[in-house]
N, C-alpha and C. Protein backbone atom coordinates (compact mmCIF):
# COMPACT_ATOMS: atom_id res chain seq x y z
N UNK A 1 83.21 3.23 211.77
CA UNK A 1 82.72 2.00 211.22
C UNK A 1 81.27 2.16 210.77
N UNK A 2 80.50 2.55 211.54
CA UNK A 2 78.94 3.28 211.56
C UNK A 2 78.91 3.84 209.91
N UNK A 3 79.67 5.02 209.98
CA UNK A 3 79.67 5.83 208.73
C UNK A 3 80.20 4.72 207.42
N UNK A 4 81.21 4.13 207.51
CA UNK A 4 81.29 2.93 206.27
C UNK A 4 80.28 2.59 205.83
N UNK A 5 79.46 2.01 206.76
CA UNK A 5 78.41 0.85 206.75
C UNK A 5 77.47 1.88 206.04
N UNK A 6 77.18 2.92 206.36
CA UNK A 6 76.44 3.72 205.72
C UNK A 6 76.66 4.29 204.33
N UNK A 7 77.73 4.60 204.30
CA UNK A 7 78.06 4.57 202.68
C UNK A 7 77.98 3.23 201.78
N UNK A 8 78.70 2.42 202.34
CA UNK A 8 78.08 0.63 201.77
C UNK A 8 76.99 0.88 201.23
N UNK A 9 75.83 1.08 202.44
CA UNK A 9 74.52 0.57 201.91
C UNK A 9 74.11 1.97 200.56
N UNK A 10 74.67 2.91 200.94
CA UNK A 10 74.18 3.70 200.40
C UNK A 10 74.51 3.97 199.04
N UNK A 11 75.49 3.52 198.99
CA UNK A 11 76.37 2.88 197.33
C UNK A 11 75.85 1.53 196.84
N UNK A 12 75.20 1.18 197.33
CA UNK A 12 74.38 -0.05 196.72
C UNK A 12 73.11 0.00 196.20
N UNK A 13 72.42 0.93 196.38
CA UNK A 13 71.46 1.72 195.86
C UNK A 13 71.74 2.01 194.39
N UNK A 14 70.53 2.32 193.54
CA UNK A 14 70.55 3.28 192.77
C UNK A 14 71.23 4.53 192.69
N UNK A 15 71.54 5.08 191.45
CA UNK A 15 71.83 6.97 191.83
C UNK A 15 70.27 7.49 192.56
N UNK A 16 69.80 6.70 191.13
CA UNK A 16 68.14 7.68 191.56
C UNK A 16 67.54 7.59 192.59
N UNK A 17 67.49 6.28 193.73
CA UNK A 17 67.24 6.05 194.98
C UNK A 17 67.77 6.51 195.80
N UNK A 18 69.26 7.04 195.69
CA UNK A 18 69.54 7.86 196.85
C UNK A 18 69.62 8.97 197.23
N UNK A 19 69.36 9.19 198.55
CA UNK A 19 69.12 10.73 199.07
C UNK A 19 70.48 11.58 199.23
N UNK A 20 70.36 13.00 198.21
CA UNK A 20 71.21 13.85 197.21
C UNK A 20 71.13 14.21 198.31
N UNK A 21 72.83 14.95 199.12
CA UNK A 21 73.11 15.35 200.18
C UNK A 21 72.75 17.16 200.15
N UNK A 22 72.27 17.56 201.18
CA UNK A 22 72.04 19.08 201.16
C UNK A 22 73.18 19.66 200.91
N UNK A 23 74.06 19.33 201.29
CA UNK A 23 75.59 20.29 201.64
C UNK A 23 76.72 19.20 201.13
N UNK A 24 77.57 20.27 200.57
CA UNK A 24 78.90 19.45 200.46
C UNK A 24 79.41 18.64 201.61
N UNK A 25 79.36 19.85 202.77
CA UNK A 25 79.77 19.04 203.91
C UNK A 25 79.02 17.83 204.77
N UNK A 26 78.04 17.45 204.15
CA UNK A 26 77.44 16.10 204.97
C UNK A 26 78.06 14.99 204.47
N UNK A 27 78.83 15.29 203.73
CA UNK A 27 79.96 14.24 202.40
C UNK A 27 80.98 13.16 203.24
N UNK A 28 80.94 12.69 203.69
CA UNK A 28 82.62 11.41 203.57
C UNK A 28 82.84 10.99 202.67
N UNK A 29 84.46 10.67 202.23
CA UNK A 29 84.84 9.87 201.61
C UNK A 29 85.63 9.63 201.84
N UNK A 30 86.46 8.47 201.06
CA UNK A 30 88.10 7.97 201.21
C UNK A 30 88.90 9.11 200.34
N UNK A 31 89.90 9.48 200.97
CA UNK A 31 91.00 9.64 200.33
C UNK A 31 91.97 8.69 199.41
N UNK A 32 92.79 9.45 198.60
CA UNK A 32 93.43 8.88 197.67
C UNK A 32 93.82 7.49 198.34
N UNK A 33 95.02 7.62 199.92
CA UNK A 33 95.28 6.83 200.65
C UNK A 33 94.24 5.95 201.32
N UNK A 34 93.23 5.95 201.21
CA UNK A 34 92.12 5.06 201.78
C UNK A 34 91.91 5.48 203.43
N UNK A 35 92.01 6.93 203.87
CA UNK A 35 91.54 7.31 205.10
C UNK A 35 90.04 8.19 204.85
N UNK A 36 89.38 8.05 205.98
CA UNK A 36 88.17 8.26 205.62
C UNK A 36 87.56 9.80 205.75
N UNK A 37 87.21 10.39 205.29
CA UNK A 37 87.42 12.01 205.07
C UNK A 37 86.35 12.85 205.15
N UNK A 38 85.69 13.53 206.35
CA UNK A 38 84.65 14.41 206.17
C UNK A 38 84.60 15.28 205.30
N UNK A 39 83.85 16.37 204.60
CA UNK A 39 84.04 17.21 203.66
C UNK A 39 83.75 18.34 204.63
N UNK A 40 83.08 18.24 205.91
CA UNK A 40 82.79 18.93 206.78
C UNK A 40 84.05 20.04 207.25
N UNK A 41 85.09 19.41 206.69
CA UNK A 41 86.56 19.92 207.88
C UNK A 41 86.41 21.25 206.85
N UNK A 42 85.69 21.22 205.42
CA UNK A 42 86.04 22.19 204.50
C UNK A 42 84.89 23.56 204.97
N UNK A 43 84.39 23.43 205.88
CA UNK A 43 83.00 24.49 206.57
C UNK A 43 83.97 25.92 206.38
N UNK A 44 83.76 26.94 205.88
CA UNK A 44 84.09 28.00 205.95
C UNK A 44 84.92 28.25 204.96
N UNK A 45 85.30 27.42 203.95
CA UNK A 45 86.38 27.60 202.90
C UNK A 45 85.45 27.44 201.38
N UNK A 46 86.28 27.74 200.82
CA UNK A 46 85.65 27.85 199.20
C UNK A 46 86.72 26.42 198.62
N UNK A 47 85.60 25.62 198.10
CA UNK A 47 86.18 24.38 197.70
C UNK A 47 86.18 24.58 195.80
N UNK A 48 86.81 23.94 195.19
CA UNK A 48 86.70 23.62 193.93
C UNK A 48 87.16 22.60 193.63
N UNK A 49 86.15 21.76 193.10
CA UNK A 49 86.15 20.44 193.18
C UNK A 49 86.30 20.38 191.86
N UNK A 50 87.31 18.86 191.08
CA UNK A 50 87.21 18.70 189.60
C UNK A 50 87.48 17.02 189.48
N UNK A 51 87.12 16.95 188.67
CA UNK A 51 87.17 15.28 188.43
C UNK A 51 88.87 15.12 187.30
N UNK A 52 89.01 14.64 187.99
CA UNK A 52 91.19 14.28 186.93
C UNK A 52 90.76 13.35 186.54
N UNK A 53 92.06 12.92 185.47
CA UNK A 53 92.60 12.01 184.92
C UNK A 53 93.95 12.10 184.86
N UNK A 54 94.55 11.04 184.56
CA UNK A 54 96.34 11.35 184.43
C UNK A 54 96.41 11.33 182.65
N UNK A 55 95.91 10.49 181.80
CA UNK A 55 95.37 10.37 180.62
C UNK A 55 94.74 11.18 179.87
N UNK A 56 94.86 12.54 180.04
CA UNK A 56 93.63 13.22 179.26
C UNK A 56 94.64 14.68 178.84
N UNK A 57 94.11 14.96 177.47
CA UNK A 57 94.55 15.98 176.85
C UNK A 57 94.56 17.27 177.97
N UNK A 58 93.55 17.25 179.06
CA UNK A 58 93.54 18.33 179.94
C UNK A 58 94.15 17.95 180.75
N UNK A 59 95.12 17.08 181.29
CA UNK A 59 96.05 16.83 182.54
C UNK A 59 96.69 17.86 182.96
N UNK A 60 97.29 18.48 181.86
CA UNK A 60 98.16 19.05 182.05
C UNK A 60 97.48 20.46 183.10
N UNK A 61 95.99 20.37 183.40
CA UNK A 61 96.07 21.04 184.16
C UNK A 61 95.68 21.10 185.72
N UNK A 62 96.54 19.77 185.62
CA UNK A 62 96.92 19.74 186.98
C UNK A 62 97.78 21.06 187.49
N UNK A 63 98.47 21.19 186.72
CA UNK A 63 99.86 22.30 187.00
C UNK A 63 98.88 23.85 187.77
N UNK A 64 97.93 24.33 187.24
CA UNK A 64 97.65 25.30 187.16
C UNK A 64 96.26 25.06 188.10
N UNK A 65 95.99 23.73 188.66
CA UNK A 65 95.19 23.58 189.66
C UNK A 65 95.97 23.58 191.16
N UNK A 66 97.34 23.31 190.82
CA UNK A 66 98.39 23.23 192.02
C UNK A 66 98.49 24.81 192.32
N UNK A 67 98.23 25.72 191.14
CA UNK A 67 99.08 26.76 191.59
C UNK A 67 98.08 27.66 191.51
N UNK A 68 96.33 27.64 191.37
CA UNK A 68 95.66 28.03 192.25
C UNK A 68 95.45 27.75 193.78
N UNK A 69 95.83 26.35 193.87
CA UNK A 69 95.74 25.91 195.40
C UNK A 69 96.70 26.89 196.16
N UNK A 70 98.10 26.86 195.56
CA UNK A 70 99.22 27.20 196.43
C UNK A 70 98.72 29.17 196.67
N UNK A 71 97.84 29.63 195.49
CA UNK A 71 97.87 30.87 195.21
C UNK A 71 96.61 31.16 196.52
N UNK A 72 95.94 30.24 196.27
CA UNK A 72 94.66 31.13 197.12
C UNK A 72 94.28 30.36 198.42
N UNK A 73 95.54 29.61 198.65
CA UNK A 73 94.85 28.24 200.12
C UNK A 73 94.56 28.89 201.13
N UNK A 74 95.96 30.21 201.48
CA UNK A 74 95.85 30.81 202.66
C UNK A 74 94.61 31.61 203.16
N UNK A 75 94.00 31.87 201.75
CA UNK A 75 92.90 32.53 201.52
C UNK A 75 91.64 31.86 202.25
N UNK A 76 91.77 30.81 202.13
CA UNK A 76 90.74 29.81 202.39
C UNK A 76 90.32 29.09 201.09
N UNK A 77 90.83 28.82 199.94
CA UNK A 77 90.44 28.13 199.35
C UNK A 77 90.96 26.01 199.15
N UNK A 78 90.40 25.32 199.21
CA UNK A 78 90.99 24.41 198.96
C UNK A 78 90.60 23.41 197.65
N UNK A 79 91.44 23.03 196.53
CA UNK A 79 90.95 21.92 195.34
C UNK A 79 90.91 20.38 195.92
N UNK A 80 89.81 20.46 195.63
CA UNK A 80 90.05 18.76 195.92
C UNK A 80 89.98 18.21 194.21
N UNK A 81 90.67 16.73 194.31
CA UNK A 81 90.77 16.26 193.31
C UNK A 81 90.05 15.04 193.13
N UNK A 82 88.95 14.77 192.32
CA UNK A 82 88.64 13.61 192.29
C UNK A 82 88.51 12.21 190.84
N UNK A 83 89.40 11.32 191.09
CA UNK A 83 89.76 10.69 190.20
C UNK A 83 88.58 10.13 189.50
N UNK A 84 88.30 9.93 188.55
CA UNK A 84 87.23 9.64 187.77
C UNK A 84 88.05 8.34 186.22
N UNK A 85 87.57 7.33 186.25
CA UNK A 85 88.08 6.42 184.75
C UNK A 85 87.05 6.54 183.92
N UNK A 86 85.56 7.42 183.81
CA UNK A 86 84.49 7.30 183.42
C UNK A 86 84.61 7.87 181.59
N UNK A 87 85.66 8.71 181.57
CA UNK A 87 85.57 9.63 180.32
C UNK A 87 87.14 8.93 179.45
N UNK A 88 86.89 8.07 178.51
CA UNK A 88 87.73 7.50 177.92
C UNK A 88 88.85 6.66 178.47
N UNK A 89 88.35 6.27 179.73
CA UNK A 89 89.36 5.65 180.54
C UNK A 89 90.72 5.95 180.60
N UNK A 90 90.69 7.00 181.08
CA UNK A 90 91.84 8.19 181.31
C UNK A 90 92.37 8.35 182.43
N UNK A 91 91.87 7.21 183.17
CA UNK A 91 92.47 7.14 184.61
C UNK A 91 92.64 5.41 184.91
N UNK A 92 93.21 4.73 184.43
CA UNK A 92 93.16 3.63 184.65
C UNK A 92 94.30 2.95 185.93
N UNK A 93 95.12 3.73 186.18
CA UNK A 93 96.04 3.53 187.59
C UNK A 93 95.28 3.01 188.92
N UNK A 94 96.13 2.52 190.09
CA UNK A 94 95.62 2.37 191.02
C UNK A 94 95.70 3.48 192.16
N UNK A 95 95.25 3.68 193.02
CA UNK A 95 95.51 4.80 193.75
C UNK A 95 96.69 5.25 194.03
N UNK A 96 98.08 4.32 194.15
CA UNK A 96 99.44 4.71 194.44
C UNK A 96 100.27 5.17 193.02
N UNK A 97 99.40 4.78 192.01
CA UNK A 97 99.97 4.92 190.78
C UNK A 97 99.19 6.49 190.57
N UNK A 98 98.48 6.59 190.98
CA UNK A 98 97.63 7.93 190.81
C UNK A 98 98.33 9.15 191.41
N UNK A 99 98.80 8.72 192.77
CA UNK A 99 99.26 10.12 193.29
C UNK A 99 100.56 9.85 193.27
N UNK A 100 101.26 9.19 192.93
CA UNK A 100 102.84 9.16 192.43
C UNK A 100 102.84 9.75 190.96
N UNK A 101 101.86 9.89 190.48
CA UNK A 101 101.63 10.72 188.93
C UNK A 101 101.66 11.74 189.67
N UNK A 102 100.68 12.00 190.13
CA UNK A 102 100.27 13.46 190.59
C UNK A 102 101.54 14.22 191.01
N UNK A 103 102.04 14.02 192.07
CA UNK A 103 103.89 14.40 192.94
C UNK A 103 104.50 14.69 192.06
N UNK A 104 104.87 13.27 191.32
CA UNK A 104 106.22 13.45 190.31
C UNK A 104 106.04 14.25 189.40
N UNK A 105 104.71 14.52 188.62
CA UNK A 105 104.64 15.40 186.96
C UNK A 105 104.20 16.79 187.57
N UNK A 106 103.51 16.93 188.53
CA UNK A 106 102.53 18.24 188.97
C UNK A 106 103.04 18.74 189.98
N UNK A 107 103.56 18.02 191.24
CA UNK A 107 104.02 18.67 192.61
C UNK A 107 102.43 18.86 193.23
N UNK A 108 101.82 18.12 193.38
CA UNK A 108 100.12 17.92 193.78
C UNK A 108 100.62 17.77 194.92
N UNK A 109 99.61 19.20 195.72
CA UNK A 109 99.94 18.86 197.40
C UNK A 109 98.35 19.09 198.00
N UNK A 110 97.20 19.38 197.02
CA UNK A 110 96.06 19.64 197.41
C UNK A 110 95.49 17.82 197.62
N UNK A 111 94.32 17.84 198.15
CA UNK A 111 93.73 16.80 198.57
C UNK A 111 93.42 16.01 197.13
N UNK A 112 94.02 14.11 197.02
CA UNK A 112 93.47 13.29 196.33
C UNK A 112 92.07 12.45 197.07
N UNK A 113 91.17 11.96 196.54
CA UNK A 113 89.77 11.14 196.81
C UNK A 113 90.29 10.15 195.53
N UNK A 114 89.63 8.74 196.67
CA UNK A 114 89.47 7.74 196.10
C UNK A 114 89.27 7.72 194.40
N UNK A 115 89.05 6.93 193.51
CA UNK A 115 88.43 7.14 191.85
C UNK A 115 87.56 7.23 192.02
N UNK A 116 86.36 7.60 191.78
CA UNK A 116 84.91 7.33 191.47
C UNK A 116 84.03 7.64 190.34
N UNK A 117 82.80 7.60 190.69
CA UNK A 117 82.07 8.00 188.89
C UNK A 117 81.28 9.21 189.55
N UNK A 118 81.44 10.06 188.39
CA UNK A 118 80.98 11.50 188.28
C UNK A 118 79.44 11.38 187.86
N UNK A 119 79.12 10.37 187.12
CA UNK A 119 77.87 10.11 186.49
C UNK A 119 77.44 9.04 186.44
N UNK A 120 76.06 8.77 186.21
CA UNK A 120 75.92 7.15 186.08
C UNK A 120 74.96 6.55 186.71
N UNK A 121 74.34 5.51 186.59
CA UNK A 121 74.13 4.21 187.74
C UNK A 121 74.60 4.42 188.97
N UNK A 122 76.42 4.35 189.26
CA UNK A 122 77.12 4.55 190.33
C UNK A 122 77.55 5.73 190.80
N UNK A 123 76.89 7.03 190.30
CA UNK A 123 77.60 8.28 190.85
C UNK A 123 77.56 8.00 192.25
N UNK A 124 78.75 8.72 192.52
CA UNK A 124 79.02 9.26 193.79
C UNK A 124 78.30 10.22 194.58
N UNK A 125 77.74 9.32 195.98
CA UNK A 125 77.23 11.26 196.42
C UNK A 125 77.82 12.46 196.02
N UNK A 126 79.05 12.52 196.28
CA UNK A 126 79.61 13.91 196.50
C UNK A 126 78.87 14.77 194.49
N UNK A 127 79.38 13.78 193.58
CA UNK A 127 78.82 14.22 192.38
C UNK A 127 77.23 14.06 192.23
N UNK A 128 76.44 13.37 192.90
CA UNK A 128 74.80 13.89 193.23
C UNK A 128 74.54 14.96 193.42
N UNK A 129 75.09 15.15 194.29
CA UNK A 129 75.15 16.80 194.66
C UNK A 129 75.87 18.06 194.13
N UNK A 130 77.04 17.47 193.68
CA UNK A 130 77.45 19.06 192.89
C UNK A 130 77.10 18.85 191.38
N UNK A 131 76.35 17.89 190.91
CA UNK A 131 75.58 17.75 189.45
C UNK A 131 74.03 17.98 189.83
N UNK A 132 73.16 18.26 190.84
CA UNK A 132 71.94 18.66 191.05
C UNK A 132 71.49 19.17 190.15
N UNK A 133 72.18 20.89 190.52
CA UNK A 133 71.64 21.98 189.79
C UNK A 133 72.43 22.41 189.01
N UNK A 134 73.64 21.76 188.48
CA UNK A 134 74.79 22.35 187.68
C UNK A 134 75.29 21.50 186.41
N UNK A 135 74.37 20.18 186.62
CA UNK A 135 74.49 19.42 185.55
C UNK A 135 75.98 18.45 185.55
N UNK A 136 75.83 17.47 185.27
CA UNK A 136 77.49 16.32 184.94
C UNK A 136 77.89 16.56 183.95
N UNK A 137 79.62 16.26 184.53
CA UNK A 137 80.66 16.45 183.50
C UNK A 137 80.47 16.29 182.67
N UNK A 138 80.94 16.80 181.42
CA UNK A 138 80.58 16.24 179.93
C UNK A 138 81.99 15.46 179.56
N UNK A 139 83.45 15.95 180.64
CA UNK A 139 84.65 15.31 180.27
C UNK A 139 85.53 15.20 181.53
N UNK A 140 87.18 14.73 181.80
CA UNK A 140 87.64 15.07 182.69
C UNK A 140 88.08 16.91 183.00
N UNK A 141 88.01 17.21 184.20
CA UNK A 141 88.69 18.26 184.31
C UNK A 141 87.75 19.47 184.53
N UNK A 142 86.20 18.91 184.97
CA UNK A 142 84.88 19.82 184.94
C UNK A 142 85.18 20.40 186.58
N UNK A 143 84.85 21.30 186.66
CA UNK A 143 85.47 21.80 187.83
C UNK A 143 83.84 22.22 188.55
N UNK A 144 83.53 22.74 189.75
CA UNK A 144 82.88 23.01 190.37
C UNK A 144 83.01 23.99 191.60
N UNK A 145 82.40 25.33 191.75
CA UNK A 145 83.17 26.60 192.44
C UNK A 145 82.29 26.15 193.43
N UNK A 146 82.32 25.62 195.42
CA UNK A 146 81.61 25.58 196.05
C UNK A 146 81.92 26.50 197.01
N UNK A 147 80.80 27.32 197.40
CA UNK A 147 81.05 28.37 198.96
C UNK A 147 81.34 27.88 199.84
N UNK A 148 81.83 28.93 200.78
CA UNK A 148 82.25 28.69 202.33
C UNK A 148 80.90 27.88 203.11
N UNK A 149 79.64 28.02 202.25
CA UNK A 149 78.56 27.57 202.82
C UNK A 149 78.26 25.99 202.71
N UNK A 150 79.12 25.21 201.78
CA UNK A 150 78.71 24.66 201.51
C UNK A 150 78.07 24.25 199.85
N UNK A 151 77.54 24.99 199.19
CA UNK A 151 76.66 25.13 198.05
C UNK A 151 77.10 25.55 196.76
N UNK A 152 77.14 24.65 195.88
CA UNK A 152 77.44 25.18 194.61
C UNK A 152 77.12 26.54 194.17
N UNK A 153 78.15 27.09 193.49
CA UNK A 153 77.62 27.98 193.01
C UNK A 153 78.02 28.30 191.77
N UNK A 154 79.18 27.71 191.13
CA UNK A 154 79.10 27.75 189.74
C UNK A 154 79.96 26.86 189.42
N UNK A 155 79.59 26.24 187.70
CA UNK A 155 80.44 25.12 187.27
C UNK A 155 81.29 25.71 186.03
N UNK A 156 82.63 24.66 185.55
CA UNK A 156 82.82 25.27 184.79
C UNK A 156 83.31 24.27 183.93
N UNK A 157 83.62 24.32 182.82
CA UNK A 157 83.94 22.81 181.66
C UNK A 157 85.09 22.77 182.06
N UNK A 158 85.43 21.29 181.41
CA UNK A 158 86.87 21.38 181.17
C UNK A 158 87.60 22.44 180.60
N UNK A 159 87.16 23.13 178.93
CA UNK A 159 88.27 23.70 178.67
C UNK A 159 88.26 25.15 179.31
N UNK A 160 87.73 25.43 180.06
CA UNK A 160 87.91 26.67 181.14
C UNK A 160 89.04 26.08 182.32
N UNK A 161 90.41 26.53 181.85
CA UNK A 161 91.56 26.06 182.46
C UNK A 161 91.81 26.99 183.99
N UNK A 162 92.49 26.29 184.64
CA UNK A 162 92.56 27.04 186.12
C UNK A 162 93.07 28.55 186.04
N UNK A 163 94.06 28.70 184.77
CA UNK A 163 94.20 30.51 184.68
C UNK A 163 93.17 30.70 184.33
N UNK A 164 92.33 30.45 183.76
CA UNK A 164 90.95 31.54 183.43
C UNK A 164 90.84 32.80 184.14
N UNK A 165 90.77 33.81 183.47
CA UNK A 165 90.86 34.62 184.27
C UNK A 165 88.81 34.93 184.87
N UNK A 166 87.84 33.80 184.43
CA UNK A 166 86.52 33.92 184.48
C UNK A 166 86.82 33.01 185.91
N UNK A 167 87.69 32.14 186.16
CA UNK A 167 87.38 31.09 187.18
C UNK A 167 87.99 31.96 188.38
N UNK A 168 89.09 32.39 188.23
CA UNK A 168 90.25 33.42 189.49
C UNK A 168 88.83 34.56 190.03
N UNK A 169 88.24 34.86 188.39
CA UNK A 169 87.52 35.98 189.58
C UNK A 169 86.24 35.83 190.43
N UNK A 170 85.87 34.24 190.12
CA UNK A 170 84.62 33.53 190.59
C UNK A 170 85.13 32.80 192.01
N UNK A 171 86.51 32.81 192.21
CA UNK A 171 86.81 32.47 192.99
C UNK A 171 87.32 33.97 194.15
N UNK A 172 87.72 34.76 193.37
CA UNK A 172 88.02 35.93 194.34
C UNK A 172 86.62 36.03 195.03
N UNK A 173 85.36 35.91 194.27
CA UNK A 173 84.39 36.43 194.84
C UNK A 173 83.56 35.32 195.74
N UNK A 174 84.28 34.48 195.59
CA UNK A 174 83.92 33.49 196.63
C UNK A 174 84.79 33.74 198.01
N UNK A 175 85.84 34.02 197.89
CA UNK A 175 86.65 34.16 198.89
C UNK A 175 86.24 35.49 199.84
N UNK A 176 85.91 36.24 199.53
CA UNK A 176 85.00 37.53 199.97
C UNK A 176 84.25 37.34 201.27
């Protein structure tokens, strides 16, 4: 309850007033389902984080974000997905409409987060921080390579699709 209250206030703020988290993992949020979610549980894994849409000429790579997950989870890698309506309103569903897209068209078994804004007035911590030093999305589908440490370490556009063979090997070498 503590931690709510703290995000409350802390979402009521400015972007520019609030304090940009050191680490991915000092992060909560809601999940797709509305349970409340440390980013902490991700300590030791290589995260890649991307902002979806169900609406967007790049959806389709959901497919190939599923099947990096499925390819490299054991590895330690995990995608999180985070819904974003900010870029042509390409996500306009509600959360059950979101991950019943996701299941039925993709077979999405990696982690959904609440919608939120990637940029803005209202960014989201979690995007304060992985837009610091790496700059905000320019569209849906901007992905973000984070270490086992915690810390960005490289971004990548949308049209750098999950086969890339530039993203597999930024991720092999994260996995290392």
């Amino acid at each position: 309850m503590r931690a709510a209250l703290a995000l409350c206030l802390a979402l009521s703020l400015p972007a520019a007033e609030r304090k940009v988290p050191m680490s991915l993992h000092e992060i909560t949020l809601r999940t797709l389902d509305g349970k409340s979610q440390s980013l902490a549980a991700y300590k030791g894994k290589v995260v890649l984080a991307v902002n979806v849409a169900s609406e967007c000429g790049f959806t389709p790579q959901y497919a190939g974000l599923q099947k990096l997950y499925a390819d490299y989870k054991d590895r330690g890698l995990v995608v999180l997905g985070f819904p974003c309506n900010q870029f042509g309103a390409q996500e306009p569903g509600t959360a059950a409409q979101i991950e019943s897209f996701c299941q039925k068209n993709y077979g999405v078994t990696f982690p959904l987060f609440e919608k939120l804004d990637v940029k803005g007035a209202h960014q989201a911590p979690v995007y304060q921080f992985l837009t610091a030093k790496h700059g905000e999305p320019a569209w849906n589908f901007h992905k973000y390579l984070v270490g086992k440490d915690g810390q960005v370490l490289q971004a990548f556009p949308s049209k750098v699709a999950p086969e890339s063979a530039d993203l597999r090997a930024a991720i092999e070498a994260a996995l290392k």
